[in-house]
Protein backbone atom coordinates (compact mmCIF):
# COMPACT_ATOMS: atom_id res chain seq x y z
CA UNK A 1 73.32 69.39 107.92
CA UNK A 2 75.00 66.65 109.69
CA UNK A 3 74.41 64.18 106.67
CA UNK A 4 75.69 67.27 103.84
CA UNK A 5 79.10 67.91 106.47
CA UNK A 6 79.67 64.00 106.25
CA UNK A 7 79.53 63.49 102.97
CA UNK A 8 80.65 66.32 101.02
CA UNK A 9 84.27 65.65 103.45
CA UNK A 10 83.94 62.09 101.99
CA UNK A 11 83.20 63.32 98.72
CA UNK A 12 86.23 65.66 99.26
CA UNK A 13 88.35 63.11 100.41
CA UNK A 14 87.82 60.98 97.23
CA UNK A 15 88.32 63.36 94.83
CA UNK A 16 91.74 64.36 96.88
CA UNK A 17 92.93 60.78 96.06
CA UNK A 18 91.67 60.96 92.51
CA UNK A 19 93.46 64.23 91.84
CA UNK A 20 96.56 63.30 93.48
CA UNK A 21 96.76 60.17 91.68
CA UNK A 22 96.15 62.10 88.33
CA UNK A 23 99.41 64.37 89.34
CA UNK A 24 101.69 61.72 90.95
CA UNK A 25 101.10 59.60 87.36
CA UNK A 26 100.28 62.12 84.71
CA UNK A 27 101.80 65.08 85.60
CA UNK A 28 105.04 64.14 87.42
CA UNK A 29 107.18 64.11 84.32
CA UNK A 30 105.08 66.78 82.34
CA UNK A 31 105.83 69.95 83.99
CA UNK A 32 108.36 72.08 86.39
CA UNK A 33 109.42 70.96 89.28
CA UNK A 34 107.52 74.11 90.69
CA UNK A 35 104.36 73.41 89.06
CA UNK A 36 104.50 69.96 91.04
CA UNK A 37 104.87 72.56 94.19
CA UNK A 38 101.65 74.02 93.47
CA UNK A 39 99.86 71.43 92.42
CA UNK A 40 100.74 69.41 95.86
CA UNK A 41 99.50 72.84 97.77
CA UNK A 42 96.26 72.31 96.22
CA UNK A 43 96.22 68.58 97.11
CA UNK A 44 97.48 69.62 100.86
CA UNK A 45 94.75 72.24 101.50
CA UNK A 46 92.25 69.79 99.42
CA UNK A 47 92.67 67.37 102.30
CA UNK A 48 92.83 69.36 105.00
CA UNK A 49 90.04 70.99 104.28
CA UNK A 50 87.84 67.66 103.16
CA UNK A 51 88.70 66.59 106.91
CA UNK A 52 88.00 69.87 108.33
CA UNK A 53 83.95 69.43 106.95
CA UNK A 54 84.31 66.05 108.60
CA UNK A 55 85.34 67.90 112.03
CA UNK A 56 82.13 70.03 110.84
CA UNK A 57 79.88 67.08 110.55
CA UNK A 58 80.89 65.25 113.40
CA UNK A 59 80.36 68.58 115.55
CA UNK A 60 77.55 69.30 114.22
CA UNK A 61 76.02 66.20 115.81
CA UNK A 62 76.88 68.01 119.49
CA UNK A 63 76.06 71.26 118.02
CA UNK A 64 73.12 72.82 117.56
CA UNK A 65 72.10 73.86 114.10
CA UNK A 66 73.34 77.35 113.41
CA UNK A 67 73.72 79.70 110.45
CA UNK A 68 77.35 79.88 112.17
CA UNK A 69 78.36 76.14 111.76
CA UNK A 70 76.05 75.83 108.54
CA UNK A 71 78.35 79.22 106.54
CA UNK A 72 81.43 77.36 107.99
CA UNK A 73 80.81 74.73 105.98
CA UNK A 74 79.68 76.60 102.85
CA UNK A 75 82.90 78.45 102.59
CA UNK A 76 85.30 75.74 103.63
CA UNK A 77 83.97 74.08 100.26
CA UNK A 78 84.44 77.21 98.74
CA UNK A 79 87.26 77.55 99.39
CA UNK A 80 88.38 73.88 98.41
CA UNK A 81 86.95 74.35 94.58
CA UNK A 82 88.62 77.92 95.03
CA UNK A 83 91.74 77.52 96.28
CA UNK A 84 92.91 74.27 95.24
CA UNK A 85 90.93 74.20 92.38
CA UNK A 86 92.68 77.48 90.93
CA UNK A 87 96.35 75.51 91.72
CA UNK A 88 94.96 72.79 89.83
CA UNK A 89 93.77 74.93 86.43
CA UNK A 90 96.77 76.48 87.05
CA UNK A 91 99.67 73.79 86.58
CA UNK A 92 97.44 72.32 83.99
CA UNK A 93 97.22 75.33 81.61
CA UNK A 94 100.28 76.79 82.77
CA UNK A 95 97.96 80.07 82.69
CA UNK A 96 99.61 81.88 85.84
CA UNK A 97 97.14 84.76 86.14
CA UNK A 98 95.03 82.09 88.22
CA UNK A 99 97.06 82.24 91.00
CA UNK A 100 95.47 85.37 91.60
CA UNK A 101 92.25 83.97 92.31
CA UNK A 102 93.83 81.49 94.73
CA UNK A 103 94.08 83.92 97.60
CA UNK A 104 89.70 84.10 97.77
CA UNK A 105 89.77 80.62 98.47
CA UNK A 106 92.31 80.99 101.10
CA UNK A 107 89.87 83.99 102.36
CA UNK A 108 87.13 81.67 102.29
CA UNK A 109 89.15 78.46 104.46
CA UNK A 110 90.46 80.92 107.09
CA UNK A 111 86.81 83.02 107.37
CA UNK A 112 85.02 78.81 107.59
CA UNK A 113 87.14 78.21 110.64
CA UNK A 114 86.41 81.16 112.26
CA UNK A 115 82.89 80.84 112.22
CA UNK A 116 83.84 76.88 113.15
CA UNK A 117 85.26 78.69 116.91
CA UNK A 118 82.00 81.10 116.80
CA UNK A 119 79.62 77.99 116.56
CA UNK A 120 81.73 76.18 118.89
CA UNK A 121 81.52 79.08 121.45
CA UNK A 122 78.05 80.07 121.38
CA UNK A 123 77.00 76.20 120.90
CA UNK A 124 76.85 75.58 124.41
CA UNK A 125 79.56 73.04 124.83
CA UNK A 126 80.56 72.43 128.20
């Protein structure tokens, strides 16, 4: 788990730049003003998030291996391709109906970090 944690964060982390990049140079002078709002959400949660499964893999080294710290770190990429990933289709199709979907992923991100504190709690950490 430790190994999947690490390197789906890195992964994460990449793809963050590559995305951001891709808006800061491509988009920028393509759409609204508020579309660049969104689509910087996305990037903002994108990274927090790819961190957050770092946190994940990094604790997982002290922790032991749960179905509580392994579902954390199911949904927290979940809710990456969800979340951000809907604010991304989004301001690139101008389709707006996806913003509905957004709010699963943000279910997703909050539910990963709770089960984060459960893992942490019941891990055994002194």
């Amino acid at each position: 788990m430790i190994k999947f944690l690490l390197s789906t964060g890195g992964i994460l982390a990449m793809l963050g730049v590559l995305i951001g990049a891709f808006g800061a140079h491509a988009l920028e002078n393509r759409v609204s003003t508020e579309l660049m709002e969104i689509f910087n959400t996305g990037i903002r949660y994108h990274f927090y998030h790819a961190f957050g499964l770092l946190i994940l893999g990094i604790s997982s080294y002290f922790l032991p291996d749960t179905g509580w710290l392994r579902w954390s770190g199911y949904l927290m990429l979940a809710g990456v391709i969800i979340f951000s990933g809907s604010l991304y289709l989004l301001v690139v199709t101008d389709t707006r109906w996806l913003g509905a979907i957004t709010p699963i992923g943000g279910t997703a991100l909050i539910i990963s970090w709770a089960l984060f504190v459960v893992a942490v709690l019941k891990g055994g950490i002194q």
